[in-house]
Protein backbone atom coordinates (compact mmCIF):
# COMPACT_ATOMS: atom_id res chain seq x y z
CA UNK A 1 130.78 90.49 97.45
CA UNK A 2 128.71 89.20 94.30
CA UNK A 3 125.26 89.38 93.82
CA UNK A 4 125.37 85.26 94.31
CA UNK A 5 127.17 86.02 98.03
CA UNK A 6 124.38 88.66 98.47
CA UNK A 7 121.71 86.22 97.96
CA UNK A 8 123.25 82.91 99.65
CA UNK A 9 123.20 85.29 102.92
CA UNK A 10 119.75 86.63 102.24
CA UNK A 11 118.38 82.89 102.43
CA UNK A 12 120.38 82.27 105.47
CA UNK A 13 118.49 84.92 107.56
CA UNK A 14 115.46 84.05 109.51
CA UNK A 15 112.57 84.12 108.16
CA UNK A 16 111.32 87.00 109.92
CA UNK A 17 114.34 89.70 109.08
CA UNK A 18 113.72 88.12 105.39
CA UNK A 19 110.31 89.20 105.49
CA UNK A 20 111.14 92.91 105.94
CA UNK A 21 113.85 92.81 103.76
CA UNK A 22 111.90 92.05 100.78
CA UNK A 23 109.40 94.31 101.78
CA UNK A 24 111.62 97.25 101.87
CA UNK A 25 112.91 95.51 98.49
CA UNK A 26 109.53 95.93 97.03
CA UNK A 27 108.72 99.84 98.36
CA UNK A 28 111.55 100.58 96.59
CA UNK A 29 110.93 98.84 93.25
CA UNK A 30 107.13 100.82 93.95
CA UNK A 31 108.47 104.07 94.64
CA UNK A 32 106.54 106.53 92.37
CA UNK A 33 106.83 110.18 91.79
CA UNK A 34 103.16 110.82 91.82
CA UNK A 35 104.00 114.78 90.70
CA UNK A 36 105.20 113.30 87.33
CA UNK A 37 102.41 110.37 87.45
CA UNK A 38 99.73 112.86 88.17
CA UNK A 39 100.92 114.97 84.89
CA UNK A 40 101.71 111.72 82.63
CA UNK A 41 97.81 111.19 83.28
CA UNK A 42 96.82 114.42 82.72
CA UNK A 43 98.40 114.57 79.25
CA UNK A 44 96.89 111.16 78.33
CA UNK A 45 93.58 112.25 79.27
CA UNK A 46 93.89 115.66 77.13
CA UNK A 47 94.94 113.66 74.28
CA UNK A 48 92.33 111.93 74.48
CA UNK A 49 90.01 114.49 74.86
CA UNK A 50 91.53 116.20 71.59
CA UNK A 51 91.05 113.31 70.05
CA UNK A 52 87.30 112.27 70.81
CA UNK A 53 86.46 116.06 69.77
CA UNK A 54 88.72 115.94 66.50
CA UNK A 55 91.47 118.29 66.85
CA UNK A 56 93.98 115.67 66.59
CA UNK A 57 94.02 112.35 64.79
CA UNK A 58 95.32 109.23 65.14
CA UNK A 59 98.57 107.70 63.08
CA UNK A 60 98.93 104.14 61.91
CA UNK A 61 101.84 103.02 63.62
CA UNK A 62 103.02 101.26 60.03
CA UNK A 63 102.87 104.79 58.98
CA UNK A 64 104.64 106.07 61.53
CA UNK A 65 107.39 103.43 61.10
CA UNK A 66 107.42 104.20 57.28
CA UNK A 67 108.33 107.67 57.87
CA UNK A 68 111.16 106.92 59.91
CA UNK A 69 112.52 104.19 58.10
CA UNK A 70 112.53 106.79 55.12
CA UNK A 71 113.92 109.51 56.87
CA UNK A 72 116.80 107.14 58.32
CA UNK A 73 117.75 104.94 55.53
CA UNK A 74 118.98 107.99 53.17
């Protein structure tokens, strides 16, 4: 079966069975690990912290993209 079988039968279901299909559809597109979410935040908060109290600075990204072009076009 190809995706364009898949989705031909999808429309043909009622309504109904459609409507919890694509809400399972979209819990799983939503499914986050909130462990590694929690942490992700956590870091962008402490950068920012370092930041706003000056032990770390910010980089241009042109400077950033300098530096690689440099270090990859050798």
């Amino acid at each position: 079966m190809n995706i364009q079988d898949l989705i031909e039968d999808i429309i043909s279901l009622p309504v109904e069975e459609r409507i919890i299909l694509s809400e399972i559809i979209q819990k799983s597109l939503c499914n986050v690990d909130l462990d590694s979410e929690k942490k992700w935040i956590e870091l962008a908060m402490k950068r920012k912290n370092e930041i706003l109290q000056g032990e770390a600075s910010l980089i241009l990204k042109e400077d950033v993209f300098e530096k690689i072009r440099k270090r990859f076009n050798k």
